[in-house]
Every structure is written in C-alpha cells, then in structure tokens.
PDB file of N, CA and C in Angstrom:
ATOM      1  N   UNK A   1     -34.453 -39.560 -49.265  1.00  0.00           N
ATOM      2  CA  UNK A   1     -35.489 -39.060 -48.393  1.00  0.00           C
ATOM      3  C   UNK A   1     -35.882 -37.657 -48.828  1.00  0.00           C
ATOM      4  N   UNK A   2     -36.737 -37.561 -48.956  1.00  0.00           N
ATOM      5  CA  UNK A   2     -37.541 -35.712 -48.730  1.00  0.00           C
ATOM      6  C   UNK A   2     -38.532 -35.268 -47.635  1.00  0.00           C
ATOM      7  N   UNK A   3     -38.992 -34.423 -47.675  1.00  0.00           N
ATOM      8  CA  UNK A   3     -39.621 -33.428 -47.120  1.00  0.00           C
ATOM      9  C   UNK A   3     -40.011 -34.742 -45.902  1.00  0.00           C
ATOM     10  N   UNK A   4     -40.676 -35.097 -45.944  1.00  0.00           N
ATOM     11  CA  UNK A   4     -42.178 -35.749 -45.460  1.00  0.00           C
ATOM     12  C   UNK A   4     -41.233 -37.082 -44.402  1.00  0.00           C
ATOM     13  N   UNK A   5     -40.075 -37.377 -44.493  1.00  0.00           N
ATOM     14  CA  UNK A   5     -38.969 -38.024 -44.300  1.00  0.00           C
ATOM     15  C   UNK A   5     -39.709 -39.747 -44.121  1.00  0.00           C
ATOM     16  N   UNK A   6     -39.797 -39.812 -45.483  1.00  0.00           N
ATOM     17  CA  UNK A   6     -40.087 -41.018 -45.655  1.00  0.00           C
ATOM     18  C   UNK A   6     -39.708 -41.401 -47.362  1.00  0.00           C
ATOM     19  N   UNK A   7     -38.834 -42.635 -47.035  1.00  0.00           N
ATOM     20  CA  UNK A   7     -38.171 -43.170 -48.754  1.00  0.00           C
ATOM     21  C   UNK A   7     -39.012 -43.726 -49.250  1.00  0.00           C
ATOM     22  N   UNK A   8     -38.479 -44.329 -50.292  1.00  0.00           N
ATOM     23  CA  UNK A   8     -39.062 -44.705 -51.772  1.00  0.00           C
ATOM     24  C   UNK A   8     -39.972 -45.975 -51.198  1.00  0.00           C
ATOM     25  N   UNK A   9     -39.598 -46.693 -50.585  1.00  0.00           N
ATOM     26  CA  UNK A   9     -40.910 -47.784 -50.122  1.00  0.00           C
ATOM     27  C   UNK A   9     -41.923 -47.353 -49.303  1.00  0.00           C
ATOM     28  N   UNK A  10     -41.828 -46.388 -48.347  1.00  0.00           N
ATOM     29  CA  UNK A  10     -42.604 -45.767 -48.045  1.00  0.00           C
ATOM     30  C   UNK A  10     -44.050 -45.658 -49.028  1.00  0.00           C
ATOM     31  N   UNK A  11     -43.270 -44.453 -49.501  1.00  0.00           N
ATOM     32  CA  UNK A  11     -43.837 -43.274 -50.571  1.00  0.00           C
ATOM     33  C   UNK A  11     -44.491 -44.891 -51.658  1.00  0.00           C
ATOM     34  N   UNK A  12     -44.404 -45.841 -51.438  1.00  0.00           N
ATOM     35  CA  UNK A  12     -44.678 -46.727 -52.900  1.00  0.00           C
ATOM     36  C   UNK A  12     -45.471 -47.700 -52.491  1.00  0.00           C
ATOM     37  N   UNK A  13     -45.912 -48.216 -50.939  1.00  0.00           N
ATOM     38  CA  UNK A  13     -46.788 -48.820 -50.300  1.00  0.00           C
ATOM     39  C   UNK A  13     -47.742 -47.984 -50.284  1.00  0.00           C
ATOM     40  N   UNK A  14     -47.601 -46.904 -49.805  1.00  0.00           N
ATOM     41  CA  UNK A  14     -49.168 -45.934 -49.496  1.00  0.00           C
ATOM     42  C   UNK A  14     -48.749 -45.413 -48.323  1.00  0.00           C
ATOM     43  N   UNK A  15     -50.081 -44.782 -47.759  1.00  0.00           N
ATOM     44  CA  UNK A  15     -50.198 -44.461 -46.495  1.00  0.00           C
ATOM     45  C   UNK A  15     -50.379 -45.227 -45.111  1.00  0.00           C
ATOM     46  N   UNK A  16     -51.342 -46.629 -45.500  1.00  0.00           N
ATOM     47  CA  UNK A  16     -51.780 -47.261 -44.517  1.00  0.00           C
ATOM     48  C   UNK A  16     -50.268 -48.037 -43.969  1.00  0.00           C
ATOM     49  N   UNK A  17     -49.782 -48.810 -45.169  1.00  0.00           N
ATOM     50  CA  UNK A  17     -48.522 -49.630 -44.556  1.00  0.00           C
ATOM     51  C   UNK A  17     -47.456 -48.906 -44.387  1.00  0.00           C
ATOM     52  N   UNK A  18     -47.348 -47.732 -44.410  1.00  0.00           N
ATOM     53  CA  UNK A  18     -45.846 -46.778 -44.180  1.00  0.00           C
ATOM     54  C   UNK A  18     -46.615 -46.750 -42.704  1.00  0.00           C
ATOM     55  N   UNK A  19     -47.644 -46.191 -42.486  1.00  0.00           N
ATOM     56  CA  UNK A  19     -48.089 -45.733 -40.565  1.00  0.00           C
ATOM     57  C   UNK A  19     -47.631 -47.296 -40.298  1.00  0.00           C
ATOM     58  N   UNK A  20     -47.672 -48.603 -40.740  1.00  0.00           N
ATOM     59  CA  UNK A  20     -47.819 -49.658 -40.128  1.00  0.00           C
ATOM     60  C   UNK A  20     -45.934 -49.483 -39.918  1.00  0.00           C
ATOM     61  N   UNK A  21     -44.905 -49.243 -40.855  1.00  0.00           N
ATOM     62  CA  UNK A  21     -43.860 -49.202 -40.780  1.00  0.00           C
ATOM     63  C   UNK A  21     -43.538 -48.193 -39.957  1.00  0.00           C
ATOM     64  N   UNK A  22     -44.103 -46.955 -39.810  1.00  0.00           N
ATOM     65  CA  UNK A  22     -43.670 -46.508 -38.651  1.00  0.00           C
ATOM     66  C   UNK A  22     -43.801 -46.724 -37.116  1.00  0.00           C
ATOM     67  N   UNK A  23     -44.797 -47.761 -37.073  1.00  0.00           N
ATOM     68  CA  UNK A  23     -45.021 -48.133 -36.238  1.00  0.00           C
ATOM     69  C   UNK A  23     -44.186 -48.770 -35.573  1.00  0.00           C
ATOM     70  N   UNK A  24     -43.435 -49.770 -36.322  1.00  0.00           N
ATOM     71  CA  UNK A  24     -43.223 -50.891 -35.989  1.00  0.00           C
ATOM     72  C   UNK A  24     -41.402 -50.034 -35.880  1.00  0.00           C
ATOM     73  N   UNK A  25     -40.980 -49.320 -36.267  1.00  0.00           N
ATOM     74  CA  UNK A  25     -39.912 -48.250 -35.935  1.00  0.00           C
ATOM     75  C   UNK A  25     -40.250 -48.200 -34.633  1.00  0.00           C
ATOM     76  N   UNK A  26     -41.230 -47.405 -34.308  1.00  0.00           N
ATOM     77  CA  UNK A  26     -41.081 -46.719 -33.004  1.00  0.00           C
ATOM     78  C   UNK A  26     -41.485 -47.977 -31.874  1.00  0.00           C
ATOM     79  N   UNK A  27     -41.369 -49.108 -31.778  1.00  0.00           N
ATOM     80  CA  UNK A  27     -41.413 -50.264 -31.175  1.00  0.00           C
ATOM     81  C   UNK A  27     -40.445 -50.878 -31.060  1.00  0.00           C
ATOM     82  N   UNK A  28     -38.916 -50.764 -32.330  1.00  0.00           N
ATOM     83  CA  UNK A  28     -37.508 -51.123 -31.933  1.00  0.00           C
ATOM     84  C   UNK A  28     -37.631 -50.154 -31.179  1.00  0.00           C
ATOM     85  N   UNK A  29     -37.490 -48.785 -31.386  1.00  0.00           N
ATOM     86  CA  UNK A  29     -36.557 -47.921 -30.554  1.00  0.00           C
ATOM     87  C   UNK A  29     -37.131 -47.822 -29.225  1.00  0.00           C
ATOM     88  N   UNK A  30     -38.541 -48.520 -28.708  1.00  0.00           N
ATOM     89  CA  UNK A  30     -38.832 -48.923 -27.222  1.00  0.00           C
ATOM     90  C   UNK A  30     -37.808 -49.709 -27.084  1.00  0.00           C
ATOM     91  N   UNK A  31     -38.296 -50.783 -27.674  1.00  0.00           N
ATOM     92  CA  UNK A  31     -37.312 -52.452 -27.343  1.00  0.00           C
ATOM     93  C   UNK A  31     -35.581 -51.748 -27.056  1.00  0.00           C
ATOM     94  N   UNK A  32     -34.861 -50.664 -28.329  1.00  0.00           N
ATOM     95  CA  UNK A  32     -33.643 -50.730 -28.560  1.00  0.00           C
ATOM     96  C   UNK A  32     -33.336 -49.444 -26.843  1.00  0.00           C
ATOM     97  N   UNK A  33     -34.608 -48.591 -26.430  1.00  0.00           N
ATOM     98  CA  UNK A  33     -34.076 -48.026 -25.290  1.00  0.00           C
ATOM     99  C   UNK A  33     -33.523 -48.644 -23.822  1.00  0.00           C
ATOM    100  N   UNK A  34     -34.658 -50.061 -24.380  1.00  0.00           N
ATOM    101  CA  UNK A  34     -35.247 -50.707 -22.826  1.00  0.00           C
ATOM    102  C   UNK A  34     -33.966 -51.890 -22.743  1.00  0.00           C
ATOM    103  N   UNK A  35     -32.924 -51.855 -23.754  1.00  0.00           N
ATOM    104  CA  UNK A  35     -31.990 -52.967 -23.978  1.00  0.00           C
ATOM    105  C   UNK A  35     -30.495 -51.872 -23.725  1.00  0.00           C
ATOM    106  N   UNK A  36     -30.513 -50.568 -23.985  1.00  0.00           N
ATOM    107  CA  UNK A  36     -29.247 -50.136 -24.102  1.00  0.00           C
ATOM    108  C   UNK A  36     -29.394 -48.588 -23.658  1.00  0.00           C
ATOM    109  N   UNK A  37     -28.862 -48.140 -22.528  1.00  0.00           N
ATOM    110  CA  UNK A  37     -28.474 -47.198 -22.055  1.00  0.00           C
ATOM    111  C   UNK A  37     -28.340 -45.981 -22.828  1.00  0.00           C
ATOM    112  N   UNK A  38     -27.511 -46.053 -23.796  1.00  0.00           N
ATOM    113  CA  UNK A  38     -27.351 -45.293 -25.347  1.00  0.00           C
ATOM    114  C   UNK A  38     -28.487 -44.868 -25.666  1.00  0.00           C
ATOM    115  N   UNK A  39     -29.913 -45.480 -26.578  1.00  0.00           N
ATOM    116  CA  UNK A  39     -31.123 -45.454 -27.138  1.00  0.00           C
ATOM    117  C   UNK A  39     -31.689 -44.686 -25.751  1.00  0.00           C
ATOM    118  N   UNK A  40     -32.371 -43.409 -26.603  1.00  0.00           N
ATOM    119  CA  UNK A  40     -33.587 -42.995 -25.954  1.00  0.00           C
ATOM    120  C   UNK A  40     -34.792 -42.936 -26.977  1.00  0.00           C
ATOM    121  N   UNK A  41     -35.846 -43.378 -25.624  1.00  0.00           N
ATOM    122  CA  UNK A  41     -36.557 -43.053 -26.561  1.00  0.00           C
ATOM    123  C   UNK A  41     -37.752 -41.943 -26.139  1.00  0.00           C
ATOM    124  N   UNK A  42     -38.151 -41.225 -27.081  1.00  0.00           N
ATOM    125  CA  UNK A  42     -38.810 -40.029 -26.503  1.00  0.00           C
ATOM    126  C   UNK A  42     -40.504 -40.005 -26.509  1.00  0.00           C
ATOM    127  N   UNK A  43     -41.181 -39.487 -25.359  1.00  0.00           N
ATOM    128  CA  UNK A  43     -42.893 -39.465 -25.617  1.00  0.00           C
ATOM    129  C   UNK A  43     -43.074 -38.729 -26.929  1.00  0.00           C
ATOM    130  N   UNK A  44     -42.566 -37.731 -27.197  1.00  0.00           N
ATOM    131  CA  UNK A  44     -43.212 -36.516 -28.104  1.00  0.00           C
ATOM    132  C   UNK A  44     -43.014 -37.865 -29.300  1.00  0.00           C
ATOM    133  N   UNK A  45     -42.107 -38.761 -29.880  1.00  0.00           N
ATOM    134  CA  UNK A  45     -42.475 -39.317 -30.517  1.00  0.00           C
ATOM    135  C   UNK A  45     -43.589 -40.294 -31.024  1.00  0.00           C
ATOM    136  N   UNK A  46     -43.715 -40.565 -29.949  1.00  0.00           N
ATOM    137  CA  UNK A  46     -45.244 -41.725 -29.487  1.00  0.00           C
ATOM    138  C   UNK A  46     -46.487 -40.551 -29.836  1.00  0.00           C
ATOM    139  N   UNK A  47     -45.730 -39.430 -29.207  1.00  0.00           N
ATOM    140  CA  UNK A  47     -47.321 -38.763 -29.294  1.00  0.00           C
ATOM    141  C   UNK A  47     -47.680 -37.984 -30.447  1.00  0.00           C
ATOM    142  N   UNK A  48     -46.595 -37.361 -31.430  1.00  0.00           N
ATOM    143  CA  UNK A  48     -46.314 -37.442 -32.964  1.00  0.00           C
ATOM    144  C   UNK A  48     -47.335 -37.985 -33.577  1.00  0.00           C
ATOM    145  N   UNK A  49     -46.889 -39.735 -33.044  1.00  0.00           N
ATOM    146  CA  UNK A  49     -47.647 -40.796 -34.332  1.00  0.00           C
ATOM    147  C   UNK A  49     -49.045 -40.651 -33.871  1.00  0.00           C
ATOM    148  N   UNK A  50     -49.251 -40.963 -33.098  1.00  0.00           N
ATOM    149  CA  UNK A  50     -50.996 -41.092 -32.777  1.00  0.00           C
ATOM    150  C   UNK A  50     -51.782 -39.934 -32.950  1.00  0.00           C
ATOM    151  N   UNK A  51     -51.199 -38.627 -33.122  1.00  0.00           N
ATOM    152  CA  UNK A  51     -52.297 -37.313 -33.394  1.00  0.00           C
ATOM    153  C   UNK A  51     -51.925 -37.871 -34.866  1.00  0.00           C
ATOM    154  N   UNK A  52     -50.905 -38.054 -35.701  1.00  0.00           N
ATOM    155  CA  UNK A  52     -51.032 -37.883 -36.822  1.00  0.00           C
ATOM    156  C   UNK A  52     -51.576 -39.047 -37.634  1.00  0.00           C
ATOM    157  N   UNK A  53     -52.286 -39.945 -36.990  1.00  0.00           N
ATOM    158  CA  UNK A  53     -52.878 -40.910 -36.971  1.00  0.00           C
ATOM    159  C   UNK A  53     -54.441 -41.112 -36.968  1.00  0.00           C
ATOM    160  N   UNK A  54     -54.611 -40.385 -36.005  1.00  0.00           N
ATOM    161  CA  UNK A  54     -56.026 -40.209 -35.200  1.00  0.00           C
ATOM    162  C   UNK A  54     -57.020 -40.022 -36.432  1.00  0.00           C
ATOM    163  N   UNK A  55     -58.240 -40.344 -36.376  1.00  0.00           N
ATOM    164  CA  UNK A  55     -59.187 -39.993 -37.201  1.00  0.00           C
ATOM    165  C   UNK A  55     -60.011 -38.760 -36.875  1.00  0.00           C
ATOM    166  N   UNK A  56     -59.719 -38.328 -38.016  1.00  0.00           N
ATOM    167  CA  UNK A  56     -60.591 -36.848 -38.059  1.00  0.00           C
ATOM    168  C   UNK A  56     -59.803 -35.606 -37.562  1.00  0.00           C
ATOM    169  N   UNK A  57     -58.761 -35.843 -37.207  1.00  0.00           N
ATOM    170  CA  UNK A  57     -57.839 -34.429 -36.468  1.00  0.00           C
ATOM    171  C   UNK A  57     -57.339 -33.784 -37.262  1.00  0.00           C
ATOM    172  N   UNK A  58     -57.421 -34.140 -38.645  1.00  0.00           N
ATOM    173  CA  UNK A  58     -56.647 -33.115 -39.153  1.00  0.00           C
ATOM    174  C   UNK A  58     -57.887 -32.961 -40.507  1.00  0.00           C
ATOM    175  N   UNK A  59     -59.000 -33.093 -39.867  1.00  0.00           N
ATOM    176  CA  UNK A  59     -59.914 -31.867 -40.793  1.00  0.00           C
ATOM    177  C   UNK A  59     -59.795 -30.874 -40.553  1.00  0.00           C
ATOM    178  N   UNK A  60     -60.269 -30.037 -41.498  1.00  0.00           N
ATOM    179  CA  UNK A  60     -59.398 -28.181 -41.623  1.00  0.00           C
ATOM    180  C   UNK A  60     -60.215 -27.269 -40.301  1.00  0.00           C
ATOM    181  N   UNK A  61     -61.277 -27.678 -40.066  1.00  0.00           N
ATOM    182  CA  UNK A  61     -61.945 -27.451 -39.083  1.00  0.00           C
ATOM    183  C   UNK A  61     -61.620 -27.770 -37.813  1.00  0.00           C
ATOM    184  N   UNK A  62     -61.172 -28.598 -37.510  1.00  0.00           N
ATOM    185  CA  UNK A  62     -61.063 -29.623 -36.433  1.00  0.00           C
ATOM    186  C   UNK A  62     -59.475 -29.097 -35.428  1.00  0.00           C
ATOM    187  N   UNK A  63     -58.558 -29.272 -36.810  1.00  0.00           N
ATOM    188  CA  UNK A  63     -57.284 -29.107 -35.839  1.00  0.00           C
ATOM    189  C   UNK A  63     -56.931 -28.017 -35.381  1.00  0.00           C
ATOM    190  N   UNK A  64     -57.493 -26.819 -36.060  1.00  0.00           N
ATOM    191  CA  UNK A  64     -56.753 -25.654 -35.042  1.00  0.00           C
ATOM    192  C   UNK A  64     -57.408 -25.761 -34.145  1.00  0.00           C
ATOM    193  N   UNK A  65     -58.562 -25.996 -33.676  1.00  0.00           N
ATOM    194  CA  UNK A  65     -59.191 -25.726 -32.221  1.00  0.00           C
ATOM    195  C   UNK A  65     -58.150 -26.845 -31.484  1.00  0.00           C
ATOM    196  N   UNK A  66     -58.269 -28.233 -32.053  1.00  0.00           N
ATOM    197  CA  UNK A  66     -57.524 -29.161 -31.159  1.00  0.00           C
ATOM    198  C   UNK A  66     -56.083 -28.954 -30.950  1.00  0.00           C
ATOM    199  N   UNK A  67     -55.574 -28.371 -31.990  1.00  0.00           N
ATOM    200  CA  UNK A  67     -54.288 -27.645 -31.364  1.00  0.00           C
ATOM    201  C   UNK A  67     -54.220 -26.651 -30.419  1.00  0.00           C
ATOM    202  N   UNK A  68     -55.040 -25.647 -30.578  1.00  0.00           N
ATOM    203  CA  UNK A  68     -55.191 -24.648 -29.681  1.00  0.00           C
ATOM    204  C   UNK A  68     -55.959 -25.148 -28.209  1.00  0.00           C
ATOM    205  N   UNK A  69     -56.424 -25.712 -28.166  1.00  0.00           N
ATOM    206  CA  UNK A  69     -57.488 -26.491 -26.884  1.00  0.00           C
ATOM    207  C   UNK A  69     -56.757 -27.482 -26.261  1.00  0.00           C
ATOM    208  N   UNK A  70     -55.691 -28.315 -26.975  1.00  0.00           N
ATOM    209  CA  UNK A  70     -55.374 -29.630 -25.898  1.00  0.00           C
ATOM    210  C   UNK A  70     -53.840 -30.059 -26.471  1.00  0.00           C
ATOM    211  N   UNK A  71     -53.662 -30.208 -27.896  1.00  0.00           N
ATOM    212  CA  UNK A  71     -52.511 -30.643 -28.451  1.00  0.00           C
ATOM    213  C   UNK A  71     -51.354 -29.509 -28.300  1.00  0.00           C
ATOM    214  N   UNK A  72     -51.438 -28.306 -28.505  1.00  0.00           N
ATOM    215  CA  UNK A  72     -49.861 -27.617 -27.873  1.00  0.00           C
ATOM    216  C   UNK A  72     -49.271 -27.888 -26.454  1.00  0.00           C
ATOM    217  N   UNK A  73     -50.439 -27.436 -25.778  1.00  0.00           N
ATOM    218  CA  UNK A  73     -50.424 -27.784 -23.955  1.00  0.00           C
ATOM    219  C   UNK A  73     -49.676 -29.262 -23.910  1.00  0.00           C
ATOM    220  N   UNK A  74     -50.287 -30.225 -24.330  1.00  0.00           N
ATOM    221  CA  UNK A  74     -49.448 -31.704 -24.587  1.00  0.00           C
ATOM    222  C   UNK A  74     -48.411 -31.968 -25.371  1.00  0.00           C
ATOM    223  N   UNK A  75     -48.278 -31.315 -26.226  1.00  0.00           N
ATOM    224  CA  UNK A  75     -47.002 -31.385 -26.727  1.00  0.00           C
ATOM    225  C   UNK A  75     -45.484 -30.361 -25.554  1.00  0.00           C
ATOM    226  N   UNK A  76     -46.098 -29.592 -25.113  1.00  0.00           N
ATOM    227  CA  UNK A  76     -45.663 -28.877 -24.581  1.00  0.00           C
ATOM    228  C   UNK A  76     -45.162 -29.729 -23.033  1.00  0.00           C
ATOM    229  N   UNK A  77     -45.849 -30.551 -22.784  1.00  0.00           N
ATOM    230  CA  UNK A  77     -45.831 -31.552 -21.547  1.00  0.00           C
ATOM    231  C   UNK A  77     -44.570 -32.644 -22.081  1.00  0.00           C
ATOM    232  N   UNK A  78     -45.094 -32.993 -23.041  1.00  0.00           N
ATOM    233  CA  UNK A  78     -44.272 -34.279 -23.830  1.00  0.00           C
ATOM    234  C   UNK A  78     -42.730 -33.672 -24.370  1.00  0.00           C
ATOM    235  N   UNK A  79     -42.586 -32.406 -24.924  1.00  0.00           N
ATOM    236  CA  UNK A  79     -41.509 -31.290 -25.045  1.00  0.00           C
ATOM    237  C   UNK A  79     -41.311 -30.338 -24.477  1.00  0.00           C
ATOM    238  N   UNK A  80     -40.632 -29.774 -23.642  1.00  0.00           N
ATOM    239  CA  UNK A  80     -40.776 -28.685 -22.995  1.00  0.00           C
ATOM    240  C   UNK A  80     -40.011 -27.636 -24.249  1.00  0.00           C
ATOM    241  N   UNK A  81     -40.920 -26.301 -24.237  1.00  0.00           N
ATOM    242  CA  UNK A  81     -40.086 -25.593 -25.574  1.00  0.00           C
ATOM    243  C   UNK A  81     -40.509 -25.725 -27.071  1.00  0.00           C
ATOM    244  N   UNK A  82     -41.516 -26.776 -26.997  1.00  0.00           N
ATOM    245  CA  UNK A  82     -41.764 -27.216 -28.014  1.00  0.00           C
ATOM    246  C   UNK A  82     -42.538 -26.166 -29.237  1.00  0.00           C
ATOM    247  N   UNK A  83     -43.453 -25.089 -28.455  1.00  0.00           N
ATOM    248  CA  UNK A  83     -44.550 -24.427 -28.944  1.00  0.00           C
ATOM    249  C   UNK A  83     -43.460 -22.873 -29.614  1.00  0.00           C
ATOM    250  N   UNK A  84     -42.284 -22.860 -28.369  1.00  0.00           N
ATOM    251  CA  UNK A  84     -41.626 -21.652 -29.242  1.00  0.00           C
ATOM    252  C   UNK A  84     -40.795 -22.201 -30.167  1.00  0.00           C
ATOM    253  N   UNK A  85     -40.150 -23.809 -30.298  1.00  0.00           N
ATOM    254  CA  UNK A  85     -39.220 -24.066 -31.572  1.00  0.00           C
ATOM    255  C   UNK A  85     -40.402 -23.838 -32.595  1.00  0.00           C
ATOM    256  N   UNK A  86     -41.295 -23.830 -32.880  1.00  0.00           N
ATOM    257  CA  UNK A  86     -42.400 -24.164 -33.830  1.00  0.00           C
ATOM    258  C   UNK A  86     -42.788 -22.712 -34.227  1.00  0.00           C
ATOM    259  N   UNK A  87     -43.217 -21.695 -33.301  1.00  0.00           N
ATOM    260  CA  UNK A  87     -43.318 -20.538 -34.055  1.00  0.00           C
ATOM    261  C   UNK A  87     -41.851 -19.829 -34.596  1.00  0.00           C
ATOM    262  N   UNK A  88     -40.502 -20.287 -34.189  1.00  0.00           N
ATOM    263  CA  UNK A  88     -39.639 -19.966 -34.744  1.00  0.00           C
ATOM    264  C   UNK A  88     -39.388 -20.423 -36.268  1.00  0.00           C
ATOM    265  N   UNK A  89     -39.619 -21.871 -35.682  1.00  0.00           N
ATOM    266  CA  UNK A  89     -39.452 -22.198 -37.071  1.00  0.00           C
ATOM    267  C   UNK A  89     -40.630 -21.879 -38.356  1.00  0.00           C
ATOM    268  N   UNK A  90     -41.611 -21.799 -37.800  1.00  0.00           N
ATOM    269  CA  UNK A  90     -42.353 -20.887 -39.037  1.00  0.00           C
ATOM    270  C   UNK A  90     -41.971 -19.340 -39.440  1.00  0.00           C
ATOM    271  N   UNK A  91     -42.091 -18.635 -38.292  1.00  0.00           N
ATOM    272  CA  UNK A  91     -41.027 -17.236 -38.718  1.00  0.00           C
ATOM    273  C   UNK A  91     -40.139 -17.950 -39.755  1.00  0.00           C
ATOM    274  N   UNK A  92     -39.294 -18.575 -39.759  1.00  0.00           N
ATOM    275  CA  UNK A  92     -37.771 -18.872 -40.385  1.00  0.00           C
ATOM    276  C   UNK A  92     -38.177 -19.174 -41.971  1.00  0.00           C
ATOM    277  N   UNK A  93     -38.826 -20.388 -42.060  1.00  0.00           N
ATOM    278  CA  UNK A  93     -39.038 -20.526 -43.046  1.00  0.00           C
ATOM    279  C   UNK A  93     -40.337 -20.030 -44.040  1.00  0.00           C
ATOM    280  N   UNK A  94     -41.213 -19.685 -43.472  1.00  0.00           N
ATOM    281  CA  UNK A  94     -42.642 -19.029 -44.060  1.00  0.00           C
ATOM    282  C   UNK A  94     -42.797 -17.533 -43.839  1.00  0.00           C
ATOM    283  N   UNK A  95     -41.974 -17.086 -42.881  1.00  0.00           N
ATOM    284  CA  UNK A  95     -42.230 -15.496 -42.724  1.00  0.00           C
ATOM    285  C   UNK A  95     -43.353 -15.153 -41.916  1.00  0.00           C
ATOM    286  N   UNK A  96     -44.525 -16.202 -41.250  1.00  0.00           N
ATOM    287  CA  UNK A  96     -45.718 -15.925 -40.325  1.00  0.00           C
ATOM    288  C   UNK A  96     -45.275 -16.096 -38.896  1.00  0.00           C
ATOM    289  N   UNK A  97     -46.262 -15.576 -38.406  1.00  0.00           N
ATOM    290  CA  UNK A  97     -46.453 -15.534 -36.900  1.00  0.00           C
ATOM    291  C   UNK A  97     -48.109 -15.871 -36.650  1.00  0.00           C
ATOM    292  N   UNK A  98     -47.656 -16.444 -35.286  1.00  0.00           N
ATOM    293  CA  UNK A  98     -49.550 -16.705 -35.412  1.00  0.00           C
ATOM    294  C   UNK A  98     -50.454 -15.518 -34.875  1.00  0.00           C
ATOM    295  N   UNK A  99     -51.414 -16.075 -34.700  1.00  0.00           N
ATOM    296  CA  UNK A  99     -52.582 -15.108 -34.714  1.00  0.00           C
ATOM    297  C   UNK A  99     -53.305 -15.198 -33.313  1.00  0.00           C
ATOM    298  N   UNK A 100     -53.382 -15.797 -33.120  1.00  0.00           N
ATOM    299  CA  UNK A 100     -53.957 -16.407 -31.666  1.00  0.00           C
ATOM    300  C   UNK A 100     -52.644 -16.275 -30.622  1.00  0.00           C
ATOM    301  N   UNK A 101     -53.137 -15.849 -29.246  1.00  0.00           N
ATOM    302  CA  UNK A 101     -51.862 -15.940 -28.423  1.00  0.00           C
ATOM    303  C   UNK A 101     -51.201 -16.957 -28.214  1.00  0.00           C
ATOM    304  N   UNK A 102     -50.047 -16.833 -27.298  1.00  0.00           N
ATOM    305  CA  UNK A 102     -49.953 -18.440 -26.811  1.00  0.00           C
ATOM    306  C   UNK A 102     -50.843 -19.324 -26.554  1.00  0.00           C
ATOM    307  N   UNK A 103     -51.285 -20.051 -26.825  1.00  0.00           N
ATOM    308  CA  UNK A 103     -52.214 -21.694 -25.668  1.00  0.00           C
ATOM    309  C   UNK A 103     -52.071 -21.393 -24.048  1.00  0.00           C
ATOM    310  N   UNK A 104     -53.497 -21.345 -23.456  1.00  0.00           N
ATOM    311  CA  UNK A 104     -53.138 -21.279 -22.312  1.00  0.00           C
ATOM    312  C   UNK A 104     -52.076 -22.744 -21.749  1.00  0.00           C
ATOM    313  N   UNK A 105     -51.977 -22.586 -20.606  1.00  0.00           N
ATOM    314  CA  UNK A 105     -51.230 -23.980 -19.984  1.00  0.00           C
ATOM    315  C   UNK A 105     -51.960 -24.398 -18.553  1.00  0.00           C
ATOM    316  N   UNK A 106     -52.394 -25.598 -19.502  1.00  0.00           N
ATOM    317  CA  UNK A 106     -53.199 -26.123 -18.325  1.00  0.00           C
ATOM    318  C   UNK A 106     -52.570 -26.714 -17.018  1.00  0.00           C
ATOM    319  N   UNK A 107     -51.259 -26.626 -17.026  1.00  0.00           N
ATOM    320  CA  UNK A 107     -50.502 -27.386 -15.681  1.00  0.00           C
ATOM    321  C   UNK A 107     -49.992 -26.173 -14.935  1.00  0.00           C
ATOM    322  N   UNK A 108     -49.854 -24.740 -15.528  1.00  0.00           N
ATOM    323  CA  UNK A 108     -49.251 -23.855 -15.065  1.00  0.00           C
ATOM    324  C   UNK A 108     -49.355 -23.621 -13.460  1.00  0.00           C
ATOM    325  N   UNK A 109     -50.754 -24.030 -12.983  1.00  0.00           N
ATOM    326  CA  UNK A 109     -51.358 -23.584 -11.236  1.00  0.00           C
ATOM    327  C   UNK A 109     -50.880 -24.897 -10.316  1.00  0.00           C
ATOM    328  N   UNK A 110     -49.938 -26.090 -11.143  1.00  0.00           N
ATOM    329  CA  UNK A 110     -49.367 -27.373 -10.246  1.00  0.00           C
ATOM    330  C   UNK A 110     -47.999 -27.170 -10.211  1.00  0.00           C
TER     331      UNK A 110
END
C-alpha cells in the first residue's frame, strides 16, 4: 500500500473500478456493523466517498469555496474535531497554516 491507500489492483484497474471497489468495501462494513456489535461503521466514511466522488468538486476553483461554505461544517457534523486534526496535521507535515479563519458553524445557534 502507499500514500493514496490503495494496492496494486487498485492502482491497475483505474480509477472508475477502484471507486466501484471502494464502494462495495464500505457496504461490507454496513452489512459487517449491522451483523456484529464489534464493526463500526462511521458517517465521515460514507461522506469521504461521495465528496471524493462527486463531479466537479474538486476543480481548483470549486473546492475551496465548497470546503469553506458547506464541506468542513459537515465534516465537522459527521467528525467532531475533525477541522482541528486537519490543520494539525498540515502544520505537522507541510509546515502551513491556513489563511482563511475557521469555517463558520452553521449548527452553532441549535
């Protein structure tokens, strides 16, 4: 495995049938939660695949607003904590900080 955490069949089908294989991953681990106490299974994963899925979200244009406008706030719903592991972990490994403040939070007034 490397970076991108996907092996050699992955990486050797393409793109279209690895999303189809991940798919079909994150559909045991429904089935394997909904069968065994043990297995969880988590939204932020569900919600992972489908932004990184989606058409058009990750034009260079496109995603920082949609990150900044709707996808941190939701990830942030789906993870709680999620938005400070992420600027940590860029500090850590890249040495940046962002530029823009936090994301407002749209649930903050419920």
């Amino acid at each position: 495995m490397h970076k991108f955490h996907c092996g050699l069949t992955e990486t050797a089908i393409g793109p279209g049938l690895g999303s189809i294989a991940d798919l079909g991953d994150l559909m045991m681990k429904a089935r394997d939660a909904g069968l065994s106490e043990d297995e969880q299974f988590k939204f932020s994963e569900l919600f992972n695949f489908a932004t990184q899925n989606m058409p058009y979200v990750n034009l260079f244009y496109v995603r920082p607003v949609l990150d900044f406008l709707i996808l941190h706030s939701m990830r942030e719903v789906a993870s709680p904590g999620a938005y400070q592991r992420q600027q940590s972990q860029r500090r850590k490994q890249y040495g940046q900080h962002s530029v823009f403040p936090k994301p407002l939070d749209p649930f903050g007034g419920l």
